[in-house]
PDB file of N, CA and C in Angstrom:
ATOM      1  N   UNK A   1     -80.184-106.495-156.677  1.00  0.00           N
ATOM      2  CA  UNK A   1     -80.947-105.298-156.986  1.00  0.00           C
ATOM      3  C   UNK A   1     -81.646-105.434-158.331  1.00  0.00           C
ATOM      4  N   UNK A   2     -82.830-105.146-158.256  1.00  0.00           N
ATOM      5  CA  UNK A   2     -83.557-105.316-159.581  1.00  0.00           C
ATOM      6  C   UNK A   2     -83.159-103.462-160.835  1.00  0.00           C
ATOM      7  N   UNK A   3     -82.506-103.656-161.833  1.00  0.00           N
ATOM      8  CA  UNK A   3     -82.451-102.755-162.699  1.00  0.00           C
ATOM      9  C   UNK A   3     -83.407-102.516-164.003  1.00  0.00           C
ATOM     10  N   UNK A   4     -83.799-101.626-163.985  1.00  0.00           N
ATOM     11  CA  UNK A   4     -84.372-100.937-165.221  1.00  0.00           C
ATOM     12  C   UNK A   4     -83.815 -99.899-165.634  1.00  0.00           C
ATOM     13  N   UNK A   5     -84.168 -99.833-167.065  1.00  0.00           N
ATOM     14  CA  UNK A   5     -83.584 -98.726-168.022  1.00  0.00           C
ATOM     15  C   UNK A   5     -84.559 -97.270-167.904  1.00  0.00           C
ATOM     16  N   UNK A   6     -84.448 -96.273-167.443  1.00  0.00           N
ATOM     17  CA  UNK A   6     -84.862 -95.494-167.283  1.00  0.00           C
ATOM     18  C   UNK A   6     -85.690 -94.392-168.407  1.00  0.00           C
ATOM     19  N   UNK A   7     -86.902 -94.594-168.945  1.00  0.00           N
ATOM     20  CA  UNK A   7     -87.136 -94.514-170.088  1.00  0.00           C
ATOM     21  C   UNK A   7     -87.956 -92.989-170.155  1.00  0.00           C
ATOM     22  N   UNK A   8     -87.886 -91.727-170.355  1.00  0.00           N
ATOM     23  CA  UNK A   8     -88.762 -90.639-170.498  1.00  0.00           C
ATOM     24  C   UNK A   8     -88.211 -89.657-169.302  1.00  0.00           C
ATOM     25  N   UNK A   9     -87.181 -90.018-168.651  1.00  0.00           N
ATOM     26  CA  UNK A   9     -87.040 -89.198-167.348  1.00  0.00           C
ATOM     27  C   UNK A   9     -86.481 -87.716-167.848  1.00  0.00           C
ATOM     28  N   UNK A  10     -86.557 -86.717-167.023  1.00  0.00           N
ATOM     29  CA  UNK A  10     -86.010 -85.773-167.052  1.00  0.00           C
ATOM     30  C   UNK A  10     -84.376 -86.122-166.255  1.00  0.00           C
ATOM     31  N   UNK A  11     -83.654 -85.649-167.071  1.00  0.00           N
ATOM     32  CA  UNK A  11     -81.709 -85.519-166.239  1.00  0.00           C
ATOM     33  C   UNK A  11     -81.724 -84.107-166.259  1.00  0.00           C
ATOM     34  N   UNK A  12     -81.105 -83.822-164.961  1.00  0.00           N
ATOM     35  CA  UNK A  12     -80.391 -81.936-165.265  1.00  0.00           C
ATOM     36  C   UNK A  12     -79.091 -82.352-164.969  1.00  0.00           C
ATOM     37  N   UNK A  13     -78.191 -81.824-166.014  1.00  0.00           N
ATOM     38  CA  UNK A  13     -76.625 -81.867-166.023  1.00  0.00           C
ATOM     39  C   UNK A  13     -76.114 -80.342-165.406  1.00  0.00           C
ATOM     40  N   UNK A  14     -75.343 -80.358-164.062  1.00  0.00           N
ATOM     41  CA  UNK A  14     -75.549 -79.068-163.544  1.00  0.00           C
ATOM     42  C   UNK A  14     -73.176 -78.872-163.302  1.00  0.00           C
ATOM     43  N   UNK A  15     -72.772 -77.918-163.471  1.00  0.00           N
ATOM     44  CA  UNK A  15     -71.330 -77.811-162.857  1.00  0.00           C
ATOM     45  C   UNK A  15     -71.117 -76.730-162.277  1.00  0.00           C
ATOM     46  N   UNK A  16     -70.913 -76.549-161.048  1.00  0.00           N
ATOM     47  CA  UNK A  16     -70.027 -75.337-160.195  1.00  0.00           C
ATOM     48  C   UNK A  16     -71.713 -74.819-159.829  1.00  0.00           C
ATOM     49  N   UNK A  17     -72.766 -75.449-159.840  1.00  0.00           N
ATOM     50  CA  UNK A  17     -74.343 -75.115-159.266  1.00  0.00           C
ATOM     51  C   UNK A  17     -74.511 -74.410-160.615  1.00  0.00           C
ATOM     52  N   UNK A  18     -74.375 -74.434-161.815  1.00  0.00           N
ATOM     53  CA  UNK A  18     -74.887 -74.194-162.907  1.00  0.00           C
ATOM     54  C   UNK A  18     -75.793 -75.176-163.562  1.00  0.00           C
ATOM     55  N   UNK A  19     -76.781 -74.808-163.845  1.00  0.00           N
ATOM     56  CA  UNK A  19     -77.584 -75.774-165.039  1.00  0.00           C
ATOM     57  C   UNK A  19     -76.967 -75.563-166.512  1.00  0.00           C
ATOM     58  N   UNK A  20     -76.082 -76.634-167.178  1.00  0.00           N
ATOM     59  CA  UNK A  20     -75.462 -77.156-168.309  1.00  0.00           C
ATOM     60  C   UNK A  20     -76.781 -77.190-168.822  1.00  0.00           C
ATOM     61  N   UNK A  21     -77.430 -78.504-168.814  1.00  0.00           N
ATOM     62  CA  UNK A  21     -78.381 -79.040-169.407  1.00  0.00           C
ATOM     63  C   UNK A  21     -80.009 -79.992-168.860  1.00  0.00           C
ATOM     64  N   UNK A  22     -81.052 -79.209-169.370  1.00  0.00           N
ATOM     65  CA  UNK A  22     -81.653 -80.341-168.392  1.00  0.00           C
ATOM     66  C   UNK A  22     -82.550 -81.205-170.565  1.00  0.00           C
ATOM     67  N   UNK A  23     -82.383 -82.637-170.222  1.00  0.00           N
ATOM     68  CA  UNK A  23     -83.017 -83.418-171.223  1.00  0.00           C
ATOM     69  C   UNK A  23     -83.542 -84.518-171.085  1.00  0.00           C
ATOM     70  N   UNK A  24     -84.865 -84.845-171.679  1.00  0.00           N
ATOM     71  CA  UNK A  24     -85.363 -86.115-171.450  1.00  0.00           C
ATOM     72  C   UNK A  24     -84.768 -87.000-171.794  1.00  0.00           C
ATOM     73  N   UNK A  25     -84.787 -88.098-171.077  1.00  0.00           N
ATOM     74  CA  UNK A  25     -84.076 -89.825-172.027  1.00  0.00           C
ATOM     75  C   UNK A  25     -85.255 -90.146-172.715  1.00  0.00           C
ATOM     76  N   UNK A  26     -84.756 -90.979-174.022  1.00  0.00           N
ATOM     77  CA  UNK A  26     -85.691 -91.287-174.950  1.00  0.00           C
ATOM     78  C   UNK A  26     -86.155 -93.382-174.728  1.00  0.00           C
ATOM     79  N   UNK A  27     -86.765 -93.360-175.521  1.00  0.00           N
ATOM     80  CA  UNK A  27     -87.452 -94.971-175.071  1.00  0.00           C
ATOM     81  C   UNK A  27     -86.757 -96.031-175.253  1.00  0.00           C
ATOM     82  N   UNK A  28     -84.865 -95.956-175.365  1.00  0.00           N
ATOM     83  CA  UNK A  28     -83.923 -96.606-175.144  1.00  0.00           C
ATOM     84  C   UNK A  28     -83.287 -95.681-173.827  1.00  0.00           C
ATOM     85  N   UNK A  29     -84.026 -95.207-173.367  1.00  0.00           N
ATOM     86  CA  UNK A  29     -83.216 -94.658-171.866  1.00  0.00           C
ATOM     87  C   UNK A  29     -81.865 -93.810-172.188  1.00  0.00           C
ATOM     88  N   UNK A  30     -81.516 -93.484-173.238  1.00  0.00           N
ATOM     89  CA  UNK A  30     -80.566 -92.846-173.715  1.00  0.00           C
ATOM     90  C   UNK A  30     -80.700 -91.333-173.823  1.00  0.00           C
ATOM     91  N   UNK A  31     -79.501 -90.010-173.348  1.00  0.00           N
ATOM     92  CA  UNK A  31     -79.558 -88.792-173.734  1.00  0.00           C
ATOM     93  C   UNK A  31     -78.551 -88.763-174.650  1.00  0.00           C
ATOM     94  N   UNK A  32     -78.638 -87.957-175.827  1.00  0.00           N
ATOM     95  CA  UNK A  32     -77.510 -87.215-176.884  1.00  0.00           C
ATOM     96  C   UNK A  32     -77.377 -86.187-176.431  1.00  0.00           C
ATOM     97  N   UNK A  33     -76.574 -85.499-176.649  1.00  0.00           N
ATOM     98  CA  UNK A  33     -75.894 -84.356-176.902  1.00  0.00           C
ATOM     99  C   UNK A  33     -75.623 -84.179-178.410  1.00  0.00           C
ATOM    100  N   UNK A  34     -75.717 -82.529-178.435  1.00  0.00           N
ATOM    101  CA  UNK A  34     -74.788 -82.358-180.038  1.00  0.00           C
ATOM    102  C   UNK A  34     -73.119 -82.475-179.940  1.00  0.00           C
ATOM    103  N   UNK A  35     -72.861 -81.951-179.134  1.00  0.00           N
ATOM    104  CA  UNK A  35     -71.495 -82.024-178.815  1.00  0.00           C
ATOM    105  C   UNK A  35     -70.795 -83.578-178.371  1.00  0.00           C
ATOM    106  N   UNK A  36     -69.887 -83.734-178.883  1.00  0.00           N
ATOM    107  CA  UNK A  36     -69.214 -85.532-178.189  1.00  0.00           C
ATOM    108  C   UNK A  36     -68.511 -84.933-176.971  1.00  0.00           C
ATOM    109  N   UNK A  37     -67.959 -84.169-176.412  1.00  0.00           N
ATOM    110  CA  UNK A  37     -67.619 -84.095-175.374  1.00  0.00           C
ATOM    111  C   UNK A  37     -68.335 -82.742-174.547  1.00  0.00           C
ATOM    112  N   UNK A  38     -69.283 -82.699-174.248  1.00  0.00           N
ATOM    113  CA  UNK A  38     -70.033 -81.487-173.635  1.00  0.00           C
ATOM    114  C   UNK A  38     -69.593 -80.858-172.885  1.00  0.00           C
ATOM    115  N   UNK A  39     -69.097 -82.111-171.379  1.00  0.00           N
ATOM    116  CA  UNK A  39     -68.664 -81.253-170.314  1.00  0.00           C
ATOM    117  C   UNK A  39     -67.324 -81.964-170.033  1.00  0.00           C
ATOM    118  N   UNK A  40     -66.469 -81.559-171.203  1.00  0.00           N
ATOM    119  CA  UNK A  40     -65.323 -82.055-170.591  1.00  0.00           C
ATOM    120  C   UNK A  40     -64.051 -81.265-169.921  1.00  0.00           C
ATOM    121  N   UNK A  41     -63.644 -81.850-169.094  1.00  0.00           N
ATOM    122  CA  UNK A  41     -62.583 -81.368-168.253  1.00  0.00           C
ATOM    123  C   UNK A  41     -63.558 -80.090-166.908  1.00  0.00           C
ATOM    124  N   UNK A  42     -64.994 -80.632-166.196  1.00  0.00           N
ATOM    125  CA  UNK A  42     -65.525 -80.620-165.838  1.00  0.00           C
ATOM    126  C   UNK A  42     -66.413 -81.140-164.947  1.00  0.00           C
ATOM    127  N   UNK A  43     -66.477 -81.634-163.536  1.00  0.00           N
ATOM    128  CA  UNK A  43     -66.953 -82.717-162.366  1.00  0.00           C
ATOM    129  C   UNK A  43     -68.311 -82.291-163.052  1.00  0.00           C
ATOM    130  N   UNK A  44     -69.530 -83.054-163.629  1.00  0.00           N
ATOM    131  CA  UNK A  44     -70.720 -82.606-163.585  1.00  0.00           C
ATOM    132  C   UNK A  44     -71.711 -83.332-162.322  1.00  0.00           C
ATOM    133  N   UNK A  45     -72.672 -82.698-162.072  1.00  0.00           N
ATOM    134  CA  UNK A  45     -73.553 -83.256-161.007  1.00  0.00           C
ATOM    135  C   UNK A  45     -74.963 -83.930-161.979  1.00  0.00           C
ATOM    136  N   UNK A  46     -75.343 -84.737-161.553  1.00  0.00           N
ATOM    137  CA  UNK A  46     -76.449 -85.534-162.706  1.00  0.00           C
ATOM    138  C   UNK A  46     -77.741 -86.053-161.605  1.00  0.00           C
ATOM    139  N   UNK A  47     -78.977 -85.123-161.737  1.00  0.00           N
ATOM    140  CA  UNK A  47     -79.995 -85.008-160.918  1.00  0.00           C
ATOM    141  C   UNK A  47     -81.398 -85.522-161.539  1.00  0.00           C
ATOM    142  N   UNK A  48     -82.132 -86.570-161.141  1.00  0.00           N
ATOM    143  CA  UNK A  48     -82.824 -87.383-161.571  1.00  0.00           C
ATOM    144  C   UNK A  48     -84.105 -87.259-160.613  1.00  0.00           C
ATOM    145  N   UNK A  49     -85.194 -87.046-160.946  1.00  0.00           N
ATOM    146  CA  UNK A  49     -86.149 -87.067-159.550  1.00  0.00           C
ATOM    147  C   UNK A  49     -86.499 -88.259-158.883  1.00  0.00           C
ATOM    148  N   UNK A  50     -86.644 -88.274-157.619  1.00  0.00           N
ATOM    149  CA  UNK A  50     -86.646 -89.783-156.741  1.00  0.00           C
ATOM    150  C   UNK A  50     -84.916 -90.640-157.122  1.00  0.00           C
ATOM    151  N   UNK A  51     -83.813 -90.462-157.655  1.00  0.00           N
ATOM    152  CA  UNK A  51     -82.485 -90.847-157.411  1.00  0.00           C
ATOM    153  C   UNK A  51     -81.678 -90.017-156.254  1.00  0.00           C
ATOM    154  N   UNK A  52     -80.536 -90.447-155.881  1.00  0.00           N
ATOM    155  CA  UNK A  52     -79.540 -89.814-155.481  1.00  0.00           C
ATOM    156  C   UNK A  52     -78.849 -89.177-156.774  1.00  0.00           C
ATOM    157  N   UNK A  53     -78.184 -88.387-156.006  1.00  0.00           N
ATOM    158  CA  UNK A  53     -77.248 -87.445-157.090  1.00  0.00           C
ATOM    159  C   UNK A  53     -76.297 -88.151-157.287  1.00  0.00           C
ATOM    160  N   UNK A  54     -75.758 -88.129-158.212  1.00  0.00           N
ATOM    161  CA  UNK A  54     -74.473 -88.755-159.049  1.00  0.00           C
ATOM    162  C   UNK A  54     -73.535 -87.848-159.208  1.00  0.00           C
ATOM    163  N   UNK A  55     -72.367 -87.663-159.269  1.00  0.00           N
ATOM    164  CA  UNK A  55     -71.484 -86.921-159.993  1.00  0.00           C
ATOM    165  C   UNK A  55     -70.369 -87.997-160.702  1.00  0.00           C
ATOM    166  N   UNK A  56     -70.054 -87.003-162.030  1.00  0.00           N
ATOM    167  CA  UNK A  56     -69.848 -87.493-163.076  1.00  0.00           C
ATOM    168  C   UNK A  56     -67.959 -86.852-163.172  1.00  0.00           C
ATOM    169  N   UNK A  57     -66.671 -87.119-162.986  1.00  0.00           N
ATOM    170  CA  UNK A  57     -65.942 -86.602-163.464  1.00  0.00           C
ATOM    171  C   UNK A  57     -65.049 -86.960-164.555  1.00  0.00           C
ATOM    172  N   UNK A  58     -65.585 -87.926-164.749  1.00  0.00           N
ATOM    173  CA  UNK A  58     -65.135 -88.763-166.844  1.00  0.00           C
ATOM    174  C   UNK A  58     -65.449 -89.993-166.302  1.00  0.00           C
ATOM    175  N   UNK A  59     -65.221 -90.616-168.135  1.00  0.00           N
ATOM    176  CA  UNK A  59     -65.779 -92.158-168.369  1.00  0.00           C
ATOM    177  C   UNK A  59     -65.711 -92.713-167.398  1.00  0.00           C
ATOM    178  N   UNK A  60     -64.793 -92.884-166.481  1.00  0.00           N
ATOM    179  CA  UNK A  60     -64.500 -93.951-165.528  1.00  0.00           C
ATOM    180  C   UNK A  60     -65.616 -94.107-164.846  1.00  0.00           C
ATOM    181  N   UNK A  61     -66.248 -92.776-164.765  1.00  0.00           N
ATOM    182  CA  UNK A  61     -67.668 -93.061-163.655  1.00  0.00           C
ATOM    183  C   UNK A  61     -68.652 -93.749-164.384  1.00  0.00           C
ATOM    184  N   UNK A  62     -68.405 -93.871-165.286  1.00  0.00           N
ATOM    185  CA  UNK A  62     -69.801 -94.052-166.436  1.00  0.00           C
ATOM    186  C   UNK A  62     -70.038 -95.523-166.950  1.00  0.00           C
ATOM    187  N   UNK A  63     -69.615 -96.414-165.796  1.00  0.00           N
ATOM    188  CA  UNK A  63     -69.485 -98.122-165.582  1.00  0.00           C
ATOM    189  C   UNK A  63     -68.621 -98.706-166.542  1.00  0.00           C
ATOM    190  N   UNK A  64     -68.887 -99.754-166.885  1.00  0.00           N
ATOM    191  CA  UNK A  64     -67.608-100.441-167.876  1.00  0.00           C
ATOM    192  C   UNK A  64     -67.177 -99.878-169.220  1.00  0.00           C
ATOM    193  N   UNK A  65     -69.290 -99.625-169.765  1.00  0.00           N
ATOM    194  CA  UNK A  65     -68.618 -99.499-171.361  1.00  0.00           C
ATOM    195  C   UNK A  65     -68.150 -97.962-171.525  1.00  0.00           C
ATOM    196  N   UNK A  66     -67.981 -96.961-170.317  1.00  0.00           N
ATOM    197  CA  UNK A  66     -67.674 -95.687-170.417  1.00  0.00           C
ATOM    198  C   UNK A  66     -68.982 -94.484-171.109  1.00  0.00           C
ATOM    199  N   UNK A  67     -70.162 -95.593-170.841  1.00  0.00           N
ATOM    200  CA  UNK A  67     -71.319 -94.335-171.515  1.00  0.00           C
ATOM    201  C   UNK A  67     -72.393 -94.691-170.782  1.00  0.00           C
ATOM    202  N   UNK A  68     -72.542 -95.520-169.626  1.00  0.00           N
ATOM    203  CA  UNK A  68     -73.814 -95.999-168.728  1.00  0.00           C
ATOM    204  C   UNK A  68     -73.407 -95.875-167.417  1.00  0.00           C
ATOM    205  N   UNK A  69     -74.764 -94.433-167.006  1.00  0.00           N
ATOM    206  CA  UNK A  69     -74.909 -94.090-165.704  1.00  0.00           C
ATOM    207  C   UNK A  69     -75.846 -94.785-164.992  1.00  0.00           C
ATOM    208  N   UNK A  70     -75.520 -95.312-163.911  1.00  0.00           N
ATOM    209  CA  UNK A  70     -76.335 -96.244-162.491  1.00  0.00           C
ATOM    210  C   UNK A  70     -76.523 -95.360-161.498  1.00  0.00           C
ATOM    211  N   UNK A  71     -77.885 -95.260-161.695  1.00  0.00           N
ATOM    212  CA  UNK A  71     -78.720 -94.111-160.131  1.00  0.00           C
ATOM    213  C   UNK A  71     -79.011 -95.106-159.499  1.00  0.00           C
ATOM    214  N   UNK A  72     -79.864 -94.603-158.220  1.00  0.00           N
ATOM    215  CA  UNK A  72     -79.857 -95.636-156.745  1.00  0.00           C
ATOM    216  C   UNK A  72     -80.986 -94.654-156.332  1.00  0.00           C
ATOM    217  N   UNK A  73     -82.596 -95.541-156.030  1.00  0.00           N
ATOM    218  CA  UNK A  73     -83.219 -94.839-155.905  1.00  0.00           C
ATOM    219  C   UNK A  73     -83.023 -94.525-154.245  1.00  0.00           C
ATOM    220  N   UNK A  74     -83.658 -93.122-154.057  1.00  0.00           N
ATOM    221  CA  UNK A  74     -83.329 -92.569-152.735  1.00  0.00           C
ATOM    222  C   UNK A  74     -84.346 -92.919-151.865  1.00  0.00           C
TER     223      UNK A  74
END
């Protein structure tokens, strides 16, 4: 599978069909938060346009180094 870093996208961080957060990634493909743990102790859903949905229920989902999400385009 060919990967790229996803650079300018809109993410909406959504839990229980709530919108948490919606934020652009910046030109390292990266979102911050102010908070270090935003949604914790919380399944979040992570919605990307043209991806499948992801859900998020801690690091473990978040590949090896515990901070990188892998979408799959739909």
């Amino acid at each position: 599978t060919d990967s790229n870093y996803l650079q300018d996208v809109q993410v909406t961080f959504k839990a229980d069909g709530e919108v948490l957060a919606q934020l652009r990634t910046n030109v390292l493909a990266n979102v911050f938060f102010t908070q270090r743990n935003p949604f914790s102790g919380s399944e979040v859903v992570v919605e990307v346009e043209g991806y499948e949905t992801v859900k998020i229920g801690g690091a473990a989902d978040l590949g090896d180094d515990g901070h990188t999400l892998t979408l799959k385009k739909r």
